[in-house]
Protein backbone atom coordinates (compact mmCIF):
# COMPACT_ATOMS: atom_id res chain seq x y z
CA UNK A 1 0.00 0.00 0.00
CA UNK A 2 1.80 3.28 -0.58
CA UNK A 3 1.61 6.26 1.16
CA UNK A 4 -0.94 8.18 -0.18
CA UNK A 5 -3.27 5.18 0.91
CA UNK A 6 -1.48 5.01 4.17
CA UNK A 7 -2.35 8.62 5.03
CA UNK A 8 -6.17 8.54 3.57
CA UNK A 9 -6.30 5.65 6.12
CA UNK A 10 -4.78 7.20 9.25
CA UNK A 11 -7.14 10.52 8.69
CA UNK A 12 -9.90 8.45 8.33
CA UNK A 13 -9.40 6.40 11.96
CA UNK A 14 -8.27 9.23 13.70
CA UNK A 15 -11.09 11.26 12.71
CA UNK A 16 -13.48 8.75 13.90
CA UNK A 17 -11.53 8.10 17.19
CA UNK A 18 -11.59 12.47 17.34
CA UNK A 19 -15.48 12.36 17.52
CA UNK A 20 -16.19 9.25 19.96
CA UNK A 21 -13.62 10.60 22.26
CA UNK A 22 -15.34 14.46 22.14
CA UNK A 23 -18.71 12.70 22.17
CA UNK A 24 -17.24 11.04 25.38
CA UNK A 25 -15.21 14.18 27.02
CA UNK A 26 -18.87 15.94 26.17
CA UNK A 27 -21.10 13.33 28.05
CA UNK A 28 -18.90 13.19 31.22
CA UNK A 29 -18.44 16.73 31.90
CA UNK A 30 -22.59 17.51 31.12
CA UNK A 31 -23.11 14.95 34.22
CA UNK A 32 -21.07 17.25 36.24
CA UNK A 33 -21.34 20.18 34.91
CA UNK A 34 -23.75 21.25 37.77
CA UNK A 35 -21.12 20.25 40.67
CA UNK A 36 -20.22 23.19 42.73
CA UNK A 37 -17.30 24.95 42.67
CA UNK A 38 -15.99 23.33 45.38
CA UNK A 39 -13.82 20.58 43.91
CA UNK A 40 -9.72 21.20 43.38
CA UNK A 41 -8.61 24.25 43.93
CA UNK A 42 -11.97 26.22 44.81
CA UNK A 43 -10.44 29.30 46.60
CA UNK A 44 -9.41 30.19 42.47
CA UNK A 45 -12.43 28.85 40.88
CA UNK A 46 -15.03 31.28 43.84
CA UNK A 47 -12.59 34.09 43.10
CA UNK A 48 -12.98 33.97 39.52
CA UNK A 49 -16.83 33.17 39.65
CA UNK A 50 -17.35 35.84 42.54
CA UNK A 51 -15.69 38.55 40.51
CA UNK A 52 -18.59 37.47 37.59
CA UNK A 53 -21.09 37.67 39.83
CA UNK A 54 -20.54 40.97 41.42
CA UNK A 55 -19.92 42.62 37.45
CA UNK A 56 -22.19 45.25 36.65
CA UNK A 57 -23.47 44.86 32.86
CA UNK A 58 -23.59 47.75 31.56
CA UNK A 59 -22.62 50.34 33.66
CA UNK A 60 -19.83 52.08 31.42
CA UNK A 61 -16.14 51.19 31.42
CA UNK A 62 -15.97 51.92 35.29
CA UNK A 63 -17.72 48.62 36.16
CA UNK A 64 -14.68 47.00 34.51
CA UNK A 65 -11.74 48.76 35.00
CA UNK A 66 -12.63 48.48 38.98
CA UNK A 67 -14.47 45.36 38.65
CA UNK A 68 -15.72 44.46 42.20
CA UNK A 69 -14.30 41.05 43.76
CA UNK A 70 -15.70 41.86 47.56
CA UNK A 71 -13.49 39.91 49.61
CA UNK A 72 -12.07 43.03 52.07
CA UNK A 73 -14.63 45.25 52.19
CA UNK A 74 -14.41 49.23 50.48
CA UNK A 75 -14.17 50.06 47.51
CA UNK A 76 -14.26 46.10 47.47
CA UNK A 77 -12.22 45.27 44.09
CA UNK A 78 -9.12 43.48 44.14
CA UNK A 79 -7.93 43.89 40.53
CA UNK A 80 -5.52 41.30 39.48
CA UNK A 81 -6.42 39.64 35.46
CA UNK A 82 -8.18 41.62 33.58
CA UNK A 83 -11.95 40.66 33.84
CA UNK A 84 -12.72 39.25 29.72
CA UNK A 85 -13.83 36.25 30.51
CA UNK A 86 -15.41 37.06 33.84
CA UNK A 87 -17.64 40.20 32.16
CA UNK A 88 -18.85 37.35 29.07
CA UNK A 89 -19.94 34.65 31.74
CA UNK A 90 -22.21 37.07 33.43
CA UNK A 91 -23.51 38.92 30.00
CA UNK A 92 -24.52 35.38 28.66
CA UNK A 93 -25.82 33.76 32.52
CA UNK A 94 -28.14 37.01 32.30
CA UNK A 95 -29.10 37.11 29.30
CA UNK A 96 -29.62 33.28 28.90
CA UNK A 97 -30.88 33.21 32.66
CA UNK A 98 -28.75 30.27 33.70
CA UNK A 99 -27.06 29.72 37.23
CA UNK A 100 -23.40 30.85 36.93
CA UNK A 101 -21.54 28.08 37.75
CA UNK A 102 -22.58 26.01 34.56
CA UNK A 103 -22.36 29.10 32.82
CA UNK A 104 -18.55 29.42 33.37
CA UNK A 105 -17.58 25.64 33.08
CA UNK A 106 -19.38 25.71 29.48
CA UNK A 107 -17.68 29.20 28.31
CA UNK A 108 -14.14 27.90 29.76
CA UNK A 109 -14.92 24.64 27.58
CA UNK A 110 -15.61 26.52 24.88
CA UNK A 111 -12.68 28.57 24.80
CA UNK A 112 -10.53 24.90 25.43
CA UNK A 113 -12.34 23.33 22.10
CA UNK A 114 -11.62 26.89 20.37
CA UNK A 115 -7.80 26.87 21.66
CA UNK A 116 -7.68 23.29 19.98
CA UNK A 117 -8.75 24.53 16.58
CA UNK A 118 -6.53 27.19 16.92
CA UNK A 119 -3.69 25.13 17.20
CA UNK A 120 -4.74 22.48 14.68
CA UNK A 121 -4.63 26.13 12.47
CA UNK A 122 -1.23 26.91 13.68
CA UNK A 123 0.00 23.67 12.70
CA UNK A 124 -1.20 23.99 9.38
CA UNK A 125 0.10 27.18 8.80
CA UNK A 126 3.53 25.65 9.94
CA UNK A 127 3.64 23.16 6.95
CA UNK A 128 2.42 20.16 9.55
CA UNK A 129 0.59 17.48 8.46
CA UNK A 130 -2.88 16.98 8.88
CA UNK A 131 -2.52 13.75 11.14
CA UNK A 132 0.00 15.73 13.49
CA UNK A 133 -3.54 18.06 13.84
CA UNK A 134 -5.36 15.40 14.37
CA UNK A 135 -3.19 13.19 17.00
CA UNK A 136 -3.06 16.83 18.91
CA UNK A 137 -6.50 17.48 19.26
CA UNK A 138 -7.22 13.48 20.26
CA UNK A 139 -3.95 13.82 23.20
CA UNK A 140 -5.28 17.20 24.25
CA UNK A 141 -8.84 15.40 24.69
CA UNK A 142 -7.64 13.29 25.97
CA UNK A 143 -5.18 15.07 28.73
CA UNK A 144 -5.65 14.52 32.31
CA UNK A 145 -4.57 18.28 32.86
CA UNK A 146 -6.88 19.60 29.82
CA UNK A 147 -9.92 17.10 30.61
CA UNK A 148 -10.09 18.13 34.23
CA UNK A 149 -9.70 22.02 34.07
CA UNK A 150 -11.21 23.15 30.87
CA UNK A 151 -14.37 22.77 32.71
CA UNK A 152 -13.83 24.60 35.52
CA UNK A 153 -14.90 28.46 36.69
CA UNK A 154 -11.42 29.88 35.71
CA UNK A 155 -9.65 31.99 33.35
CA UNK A 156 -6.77 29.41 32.00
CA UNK A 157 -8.34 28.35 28.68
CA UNK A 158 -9.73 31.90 27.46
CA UNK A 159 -5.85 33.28 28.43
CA UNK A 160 -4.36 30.82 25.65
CA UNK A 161 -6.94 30.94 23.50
CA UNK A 162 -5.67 34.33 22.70
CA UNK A 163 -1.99 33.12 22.76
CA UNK A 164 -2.59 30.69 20.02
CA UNK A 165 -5.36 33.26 17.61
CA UNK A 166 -2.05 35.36 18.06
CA UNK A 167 0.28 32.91 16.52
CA UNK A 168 -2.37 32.28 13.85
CA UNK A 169 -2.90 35.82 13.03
CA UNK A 170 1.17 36.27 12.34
CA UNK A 171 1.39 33.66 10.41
CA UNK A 172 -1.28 34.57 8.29
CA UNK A 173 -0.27 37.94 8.22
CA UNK A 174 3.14 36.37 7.01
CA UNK A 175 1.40 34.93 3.96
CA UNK A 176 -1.28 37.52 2.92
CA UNK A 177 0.50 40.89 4.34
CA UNK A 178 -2.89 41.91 4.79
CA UNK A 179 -3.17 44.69 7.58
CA UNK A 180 -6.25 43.37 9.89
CA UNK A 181 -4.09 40.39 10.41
CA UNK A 182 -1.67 42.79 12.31
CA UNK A 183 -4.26 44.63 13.90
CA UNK A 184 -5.05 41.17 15.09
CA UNK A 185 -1.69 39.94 16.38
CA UNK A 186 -2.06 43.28 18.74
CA UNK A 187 -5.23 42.85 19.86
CA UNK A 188 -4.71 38.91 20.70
CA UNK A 189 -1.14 39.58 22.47
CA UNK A 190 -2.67 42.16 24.55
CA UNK A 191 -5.48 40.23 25.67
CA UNK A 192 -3.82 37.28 26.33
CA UNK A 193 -1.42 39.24 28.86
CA UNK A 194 -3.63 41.03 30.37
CA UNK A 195 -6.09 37.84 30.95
CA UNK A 196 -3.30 36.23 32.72
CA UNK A 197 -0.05 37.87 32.08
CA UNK A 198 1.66 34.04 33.26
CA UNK A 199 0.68 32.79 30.17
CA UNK A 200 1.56 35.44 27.73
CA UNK A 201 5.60 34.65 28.00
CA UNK A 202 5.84 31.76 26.62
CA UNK A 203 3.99 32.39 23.40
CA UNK A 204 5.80 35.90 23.26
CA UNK A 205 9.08 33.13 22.98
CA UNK A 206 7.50 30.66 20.06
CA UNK A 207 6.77 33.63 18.68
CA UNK A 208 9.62 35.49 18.05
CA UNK A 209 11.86 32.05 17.52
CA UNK A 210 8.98 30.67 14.91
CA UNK A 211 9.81 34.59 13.20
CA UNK A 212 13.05 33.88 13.23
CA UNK A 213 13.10 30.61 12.03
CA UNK A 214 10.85 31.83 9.15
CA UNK A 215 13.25 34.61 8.75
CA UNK A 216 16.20 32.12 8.44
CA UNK A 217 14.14 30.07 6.03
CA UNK A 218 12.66 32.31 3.84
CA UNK A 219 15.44 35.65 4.02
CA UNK A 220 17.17 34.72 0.78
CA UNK A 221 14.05 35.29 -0.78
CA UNK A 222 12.26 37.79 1.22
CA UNK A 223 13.86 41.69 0.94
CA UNK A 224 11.25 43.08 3.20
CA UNK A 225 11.55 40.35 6.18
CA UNK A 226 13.28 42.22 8.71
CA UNK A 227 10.65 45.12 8.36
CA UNK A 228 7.85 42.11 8.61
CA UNK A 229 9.28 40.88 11.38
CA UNK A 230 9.63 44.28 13.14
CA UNK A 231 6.23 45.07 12.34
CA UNK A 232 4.70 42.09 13.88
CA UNK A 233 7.73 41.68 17.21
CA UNK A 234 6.21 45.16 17.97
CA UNK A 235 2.79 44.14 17.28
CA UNK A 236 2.95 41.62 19.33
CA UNK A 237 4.97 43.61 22.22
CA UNK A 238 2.34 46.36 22.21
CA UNK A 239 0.50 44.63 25.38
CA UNK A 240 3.38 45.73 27.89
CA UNK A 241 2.42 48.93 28.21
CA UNK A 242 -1.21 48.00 28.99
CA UNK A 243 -0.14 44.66 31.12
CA UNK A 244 2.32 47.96 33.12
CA UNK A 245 -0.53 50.32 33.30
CA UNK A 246 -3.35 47.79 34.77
CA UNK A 247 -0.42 45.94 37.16
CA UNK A 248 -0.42 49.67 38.53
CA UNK A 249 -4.33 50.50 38.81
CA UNK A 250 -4.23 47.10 40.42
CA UNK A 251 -1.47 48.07 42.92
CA UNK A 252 -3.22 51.34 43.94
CA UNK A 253 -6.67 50.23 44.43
CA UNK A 254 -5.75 47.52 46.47
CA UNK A 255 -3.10 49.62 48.50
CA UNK A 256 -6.35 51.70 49.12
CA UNK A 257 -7.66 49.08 51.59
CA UNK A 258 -5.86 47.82 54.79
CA UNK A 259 -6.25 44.10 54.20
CA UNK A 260 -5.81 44.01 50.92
CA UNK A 261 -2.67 46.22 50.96
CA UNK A 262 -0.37 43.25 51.13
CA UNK A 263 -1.13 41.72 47.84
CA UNK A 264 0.63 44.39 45.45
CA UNK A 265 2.78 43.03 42.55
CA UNK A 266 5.85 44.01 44.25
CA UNK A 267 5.07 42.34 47.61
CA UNK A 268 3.67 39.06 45.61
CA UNK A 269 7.11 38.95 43.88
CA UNK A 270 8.60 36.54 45.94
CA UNK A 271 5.45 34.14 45.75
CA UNK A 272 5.25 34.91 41.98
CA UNK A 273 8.58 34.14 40.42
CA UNK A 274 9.86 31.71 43.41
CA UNK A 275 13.55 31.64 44.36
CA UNK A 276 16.63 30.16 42.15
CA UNK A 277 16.62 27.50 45.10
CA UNK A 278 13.48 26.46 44.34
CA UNK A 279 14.96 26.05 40.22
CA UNK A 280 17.36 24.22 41.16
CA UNK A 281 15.91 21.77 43.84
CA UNK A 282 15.75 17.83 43.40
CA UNK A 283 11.70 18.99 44.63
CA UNK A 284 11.14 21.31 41.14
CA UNK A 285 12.70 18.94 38.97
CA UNK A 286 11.69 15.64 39.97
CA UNK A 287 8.77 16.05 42.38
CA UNK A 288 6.64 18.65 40.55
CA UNK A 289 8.06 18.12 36.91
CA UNK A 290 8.86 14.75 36.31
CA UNK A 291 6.53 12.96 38.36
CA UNK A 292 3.16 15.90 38.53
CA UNK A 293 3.15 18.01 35.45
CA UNK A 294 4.52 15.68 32.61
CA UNK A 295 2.12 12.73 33.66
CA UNK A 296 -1.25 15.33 34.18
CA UNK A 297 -0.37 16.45 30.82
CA UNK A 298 0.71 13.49 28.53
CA UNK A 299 -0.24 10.32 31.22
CA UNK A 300 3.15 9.62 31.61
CA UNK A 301 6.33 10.56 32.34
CA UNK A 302 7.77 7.95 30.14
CA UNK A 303 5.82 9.25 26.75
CA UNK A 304 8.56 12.53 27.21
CA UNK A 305 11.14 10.01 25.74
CA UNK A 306 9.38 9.75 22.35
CA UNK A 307 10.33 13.57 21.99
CA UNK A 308 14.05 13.42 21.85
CA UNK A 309 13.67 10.38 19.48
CA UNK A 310 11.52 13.10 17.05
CA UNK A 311 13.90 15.20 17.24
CA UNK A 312 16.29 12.57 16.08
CA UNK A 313 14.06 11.61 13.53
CA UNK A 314 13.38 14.86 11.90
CA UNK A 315 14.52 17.31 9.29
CA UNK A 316 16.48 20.52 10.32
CA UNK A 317 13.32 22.92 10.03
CA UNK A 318 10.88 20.19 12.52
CA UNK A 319 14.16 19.74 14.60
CA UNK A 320 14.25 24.04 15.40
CA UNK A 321 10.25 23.37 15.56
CA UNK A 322 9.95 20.65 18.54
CA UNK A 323 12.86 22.65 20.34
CA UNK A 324 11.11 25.59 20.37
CA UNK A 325 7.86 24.02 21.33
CA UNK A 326 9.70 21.94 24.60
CA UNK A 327 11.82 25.84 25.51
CA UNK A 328 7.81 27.29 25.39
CA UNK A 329 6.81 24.29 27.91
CA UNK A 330 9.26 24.83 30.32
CA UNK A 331 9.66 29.04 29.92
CA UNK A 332 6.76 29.36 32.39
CA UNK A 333 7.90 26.90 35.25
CA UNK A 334 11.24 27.99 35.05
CA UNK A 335 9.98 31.89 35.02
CA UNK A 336 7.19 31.49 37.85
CA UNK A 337 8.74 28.56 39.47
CA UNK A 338 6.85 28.82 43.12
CA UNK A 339 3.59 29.22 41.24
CA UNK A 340 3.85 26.08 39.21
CA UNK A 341 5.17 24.52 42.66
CA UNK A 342 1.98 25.83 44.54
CA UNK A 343 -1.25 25.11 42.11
CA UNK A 344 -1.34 22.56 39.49
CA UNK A 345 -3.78 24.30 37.02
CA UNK A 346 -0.64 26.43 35.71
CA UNK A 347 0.37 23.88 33.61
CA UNK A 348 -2.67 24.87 31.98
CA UNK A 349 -0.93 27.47 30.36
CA UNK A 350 2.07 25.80 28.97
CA UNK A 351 1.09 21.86 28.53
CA UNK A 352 -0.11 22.33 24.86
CA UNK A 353 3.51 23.01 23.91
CA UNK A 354 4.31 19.48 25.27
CA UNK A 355 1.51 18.27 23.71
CA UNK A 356 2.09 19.40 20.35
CA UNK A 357 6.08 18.33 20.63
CA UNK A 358 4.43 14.82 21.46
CA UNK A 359 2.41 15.25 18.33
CA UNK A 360 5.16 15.57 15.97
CA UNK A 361 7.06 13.22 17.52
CA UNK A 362 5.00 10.50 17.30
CA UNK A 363 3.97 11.13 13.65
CA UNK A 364 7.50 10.83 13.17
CA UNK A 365 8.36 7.74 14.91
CA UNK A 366 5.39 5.61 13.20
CA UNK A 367 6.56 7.05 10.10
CA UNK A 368 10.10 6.74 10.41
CA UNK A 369 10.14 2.94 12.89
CA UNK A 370 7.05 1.48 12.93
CA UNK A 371 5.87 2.02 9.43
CA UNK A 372 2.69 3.70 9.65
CA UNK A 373 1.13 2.23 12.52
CA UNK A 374 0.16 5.85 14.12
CA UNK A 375 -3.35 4.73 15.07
CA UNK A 376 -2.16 1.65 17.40
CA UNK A 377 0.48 4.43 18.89
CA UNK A 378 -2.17 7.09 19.58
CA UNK A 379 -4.56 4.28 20.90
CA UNK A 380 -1.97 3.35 23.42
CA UNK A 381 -1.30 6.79 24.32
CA UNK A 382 -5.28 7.24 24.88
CA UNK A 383 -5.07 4.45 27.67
CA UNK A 384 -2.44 5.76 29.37
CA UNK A 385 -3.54 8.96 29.47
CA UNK A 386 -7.26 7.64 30.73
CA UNK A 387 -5.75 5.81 33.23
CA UNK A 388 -3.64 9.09 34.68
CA UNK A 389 -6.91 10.87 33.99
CA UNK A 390 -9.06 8.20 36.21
CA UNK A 391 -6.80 7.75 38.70
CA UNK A 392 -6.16 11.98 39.93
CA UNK A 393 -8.91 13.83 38.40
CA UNK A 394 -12.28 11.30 38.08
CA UNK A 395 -12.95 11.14 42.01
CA UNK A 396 -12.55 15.04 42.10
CA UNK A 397 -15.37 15.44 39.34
CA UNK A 398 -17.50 13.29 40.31
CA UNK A 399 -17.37 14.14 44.68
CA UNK A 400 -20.78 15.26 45.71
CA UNK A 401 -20.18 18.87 47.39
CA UNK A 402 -24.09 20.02 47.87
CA UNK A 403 -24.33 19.55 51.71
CA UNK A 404 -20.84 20.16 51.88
CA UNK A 405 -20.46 22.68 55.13
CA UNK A 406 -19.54 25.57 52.86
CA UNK A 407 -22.94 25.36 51.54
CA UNK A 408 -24.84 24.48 54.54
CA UNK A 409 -23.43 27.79 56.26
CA UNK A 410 -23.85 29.80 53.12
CA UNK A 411 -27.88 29.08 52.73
CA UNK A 412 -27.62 29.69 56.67
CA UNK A 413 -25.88 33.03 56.17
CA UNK A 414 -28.32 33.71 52.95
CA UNK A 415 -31.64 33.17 55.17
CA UNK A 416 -30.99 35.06 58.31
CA UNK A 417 -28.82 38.71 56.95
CA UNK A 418 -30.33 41.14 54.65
CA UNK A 419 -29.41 41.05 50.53
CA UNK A 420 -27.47 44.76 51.55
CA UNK A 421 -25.10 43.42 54.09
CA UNK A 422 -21.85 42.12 54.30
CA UNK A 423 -20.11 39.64 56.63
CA UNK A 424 -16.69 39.05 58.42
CA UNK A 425 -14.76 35.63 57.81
CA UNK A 426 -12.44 35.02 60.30
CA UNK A 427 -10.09 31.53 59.96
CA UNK A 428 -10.76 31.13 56.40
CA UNK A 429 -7.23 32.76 55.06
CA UNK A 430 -9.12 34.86 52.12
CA UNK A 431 -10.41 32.04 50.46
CA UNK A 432 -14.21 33.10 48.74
CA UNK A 433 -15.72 29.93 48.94
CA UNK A 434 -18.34 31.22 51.82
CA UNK A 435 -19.03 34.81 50.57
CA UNK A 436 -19.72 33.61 47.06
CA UNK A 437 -22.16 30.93 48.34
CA UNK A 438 -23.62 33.34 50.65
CA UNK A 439 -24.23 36.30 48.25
CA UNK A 440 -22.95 39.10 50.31
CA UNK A 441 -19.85 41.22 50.22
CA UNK A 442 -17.42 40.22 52.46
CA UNK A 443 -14.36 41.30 54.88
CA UNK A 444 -12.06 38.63 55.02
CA UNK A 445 -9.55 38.84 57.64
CA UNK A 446 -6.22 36.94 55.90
CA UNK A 447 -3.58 34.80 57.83
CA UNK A 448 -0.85 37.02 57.18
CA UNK A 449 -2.37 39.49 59.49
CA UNK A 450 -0.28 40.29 62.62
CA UNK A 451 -2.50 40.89 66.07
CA UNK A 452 -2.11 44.49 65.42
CA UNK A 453 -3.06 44.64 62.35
CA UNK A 454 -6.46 42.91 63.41
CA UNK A 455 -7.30 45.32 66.01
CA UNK A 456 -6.44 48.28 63.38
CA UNK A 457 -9.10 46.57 61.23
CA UNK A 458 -11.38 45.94 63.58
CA UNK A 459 -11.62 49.34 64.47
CA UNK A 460 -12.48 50.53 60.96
CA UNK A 461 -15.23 47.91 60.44
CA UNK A 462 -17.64 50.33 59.80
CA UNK A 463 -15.41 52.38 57.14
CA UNK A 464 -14.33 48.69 55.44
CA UNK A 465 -18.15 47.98 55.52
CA UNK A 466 -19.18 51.15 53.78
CA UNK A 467 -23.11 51.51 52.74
CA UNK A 468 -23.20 47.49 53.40
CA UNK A 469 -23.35 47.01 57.52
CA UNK A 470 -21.60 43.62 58.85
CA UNK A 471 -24.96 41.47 59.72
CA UNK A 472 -22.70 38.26 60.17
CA UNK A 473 -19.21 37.47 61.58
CA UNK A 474 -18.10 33.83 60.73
CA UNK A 475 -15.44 32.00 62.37
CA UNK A 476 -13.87 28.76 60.84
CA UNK A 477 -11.84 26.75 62.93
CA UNK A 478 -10.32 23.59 61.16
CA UNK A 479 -7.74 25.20 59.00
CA UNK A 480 -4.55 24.96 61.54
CA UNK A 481 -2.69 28.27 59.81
CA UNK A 482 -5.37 30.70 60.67
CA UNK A 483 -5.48 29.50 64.74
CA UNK A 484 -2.63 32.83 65.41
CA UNK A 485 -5.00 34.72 63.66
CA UNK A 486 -8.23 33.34 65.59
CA UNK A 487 -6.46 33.79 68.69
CA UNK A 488 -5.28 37.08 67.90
CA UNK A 489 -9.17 37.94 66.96
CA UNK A 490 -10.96 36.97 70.32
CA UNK A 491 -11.87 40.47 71.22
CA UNK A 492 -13.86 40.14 67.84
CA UNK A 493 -16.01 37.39 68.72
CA UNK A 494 -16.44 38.15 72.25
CA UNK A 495 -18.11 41.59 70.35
CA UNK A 496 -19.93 39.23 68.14
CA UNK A 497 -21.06 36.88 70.68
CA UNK A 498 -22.43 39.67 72.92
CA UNK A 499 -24.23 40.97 70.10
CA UNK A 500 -25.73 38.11 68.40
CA UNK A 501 -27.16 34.59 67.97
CA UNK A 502 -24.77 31.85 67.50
CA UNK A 503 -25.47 29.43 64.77
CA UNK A 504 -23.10 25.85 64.10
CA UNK A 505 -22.72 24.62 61.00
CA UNK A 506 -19.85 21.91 61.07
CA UNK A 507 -16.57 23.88 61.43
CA UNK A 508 -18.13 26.86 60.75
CA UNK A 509 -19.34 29.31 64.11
CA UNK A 510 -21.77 32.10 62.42
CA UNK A 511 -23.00 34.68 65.20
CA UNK A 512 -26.15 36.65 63.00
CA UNK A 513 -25.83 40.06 64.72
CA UNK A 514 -28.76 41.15 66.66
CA UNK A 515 -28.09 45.24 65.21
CA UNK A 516 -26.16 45.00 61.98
CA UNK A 517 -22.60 47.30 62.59
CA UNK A 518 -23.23 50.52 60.66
């Protein structure tokens, strides 16, 4: 059989292993699509929804720029990523009239299947073969990492799905020269680092190195290239000054409040960018690389192998390709190293470069070894990546969390305070869990606070409150790091136990005030 017939073949099986496995990926998250947002990770996943559920739809370009996120009372915004996706998940829960948390799993899945075709585009534009596409979009399906988050209430797959409409944009602006194409590289860089400005590096790097590459490729016969490539590098570049400008808004506003004063850019820089300990620790390397963020992403730590063999396998031009694709994976971790230690969703951000290295490769080793047998390859890849999949993310989808206490305390809260209140959290660090459940602004008194500090906030309640009086102060005790902090507090809840009625729900100690503080 030659070739020709070989390929027809391949395109054929993987495009009817593409649709059962989508049909699949579609069934199991639309049985838990209604879980709460309670599952991994839910102090991001409340923050994120909480910020969509305070935004004000149509109220002018204030109602974004200070977006409200009430978590420490007045002027209760906490601007960190620019609010896109948060401002579309509450225009189309309103205007569809569905609850928001299904609302924001769908969009963020819609954005992952979006990203996907995005990058099936880029690898077209790229000269890749249409079965490289098509192994991609079956491994990214298929990804323990991409399965489990794309339908969560977070920001991760709407960040890259403007990384990757960037690289498409530039290289189509690289074939046609047309001018909206540029206006469109812009537009997609500076959303994409402004969504989450952790994921915009690394596709800032492909980038460039894919321009140069080009550059190298096609100079001899290409006069204009440098002015191309200047053209689109500053295209491209033109979100710094915006990512700078709303990094500062963000400082100031939440300098403005005394418990949120602490989480400026330059006192998050530590936590942000890690230490070059932490880069060179057996713990980065082996612990969180080798055996969490390969395996979440491919299944395995083992599949990595088949990229060095592609890389021995391949021309020059693929060669420069799958090294630049492996550099963009690990940019980020080696950039934001004690983020990628901390929370395993920011692999998010960087896993389709590993994914689209393991592509190539494997294209190239069936081609090259096993003689067109890249459907039993992929097909072994699918079941160990299902098996990674079913053994760290299935038991977190499909946990029950509706009479979780979180819930329980929130209807509790909900029932007994007015709509126009807010309430204190004591014990819970900042995490939004309980003031997004309850529907009320809240004051969240964070770990980090020293005794002092909690007296100087307790004595401007009623400022931090603002036009929305404290009806509720809430006092969590099982999380062992805020016990200083509820020790520290005890004047507090000797106030609120004088002046109201003390409710128990689980860990949670809610005292309803009798006179809300005003």
């Amino acid at each position: 059989m030659n070739n020709l017939a070989y390929k027809s073949i391949n395109v054929k099986y993987l495009l009817i292993i593409s649709i059962l496995l989508l049909c699949s990926v579609f069934f199991l998250w639309g049985v838990t699509i209604n879980q709460p947002l309670l599952d991994l990770f839910s102090f991001r996943q409340c923050q994120t929804a909480m910020s969509s559920q305070w935004m004000e739809i149509g109220c002018g370009w204030d109602s974004i720029w200070n977006y409200k996120t009430p978590e420490f009372g007045v002027p209760w915004s906490i601007p960190f990523e620019f609010p896109f996706y948060q401002y579309i998940v509450k225009v189309i829960s309103v205007s569809l009239h569905t609850p928001l948390d299904p609302t924001g799993r769908v969009i963020s899945f819609l954005f992952f299947l979006g990203t996907i075709g995005l990058a099936m585009r880029f690898l077209k534009l790229i000269d890749i073969p249409i079965e490289v596409s098509l192994v991609l979009f079956i491994l990214t399906i298929c990804s323990p990492l991409f399965f489990y988050w794309s339908r969560t209430f977070m920001i991760e797959s709407c960040a890259i799905f403007f990384g990757f409409l960037m690289l498409v944009a530039l290289y189509e602006y690289l074939l046609n020269k047309k001018l909206y194409w540029l206006l469109l590289v812009a537009l997609a860089s500076c959303l994409c680092a402004l969504i989450k400005v952790t994921s915009w590096p690394a596709f800032v790097f492909v980038a460039c190195s894919l321009l140069y590459v080009e550059f190298i490729h096609r100079g001899a016969e290409n006069k204009n290239g440098y002015f191309i490539n200047t053209k689109l590098i500053i295209a491209i570049l033109s979100a710094l000054p915006l990512v700078i400008i709303w990094t500062h808004h963000g400082d100031a506003t939440r300098e403005s409040n005394i418990l949120s004063s602490f989480l400026t850019s330059k006192n998050l820089s530590s936590w942000n960018f890690g230490t070059l300990s932490q880069r060179l620790s057996a713990q980065f390397w082996i612990d969180v690389i080798s055996k969490r963020v390969i395996p979440h992403i491919i299944g395995s730590f083992w599949l990595l192998l088949c990229i060095p063999v592609g890389i021995l396998l391949s021309n020059l031009r693929n060669r420069c390709l799958l090294g630049i694709f492996f550099i963009g994976f690990i940019l980020p971790p080696l950039l934001f190293t004690n983020l990628h230690i901390i929370h395993t969703y920011y692999s998010y951000a960087n896993g389709l470069w590993l994914l689209i290295a393991l592509a190539i490769s494997i294209y190239t080793i069936s081609k090259s070894i096993f003689h067109n047998s890249l459907v039993v390859i992929v097909i072994l890849v699918i079941c160990i990546e299902v098996h990674e999949c079913y053994t760290v993310y299935w038991p977190e989808m499909t946990t029950s969390y509706s009479n979780s206490n979180v819930i329980i305390a929130s209807n509790e809260i909900k029932s007994k305070t007015p709509e126009n209140s807010s309430i204190v959290i004591i014990g819970d660090d900042w995490s939004p869990e309980l003031g997004y459940y309850s529907k009320r602004r809240s004051i969240y008194f964070p770990n980090w606070m020293t005794k002092e500090q909690v007296q100087a906030a307790f004595s401007k309640l009623i400022d931090l409150a603002g036009d929305y009086p404290v009806a509720a102060v809430v006092y969590q005790r099982n999380n062992p790091a805020c016990q200083k902090l509820i020790d520290d507090s005890s004047n507090i809840e000797l106030w609120a136990r004088t002046n109201g009625d003390h409710v128990k729900c689980g860990s949670y100690d809610i005292y309803i005030l009798n006179k809300t503080k005003s």
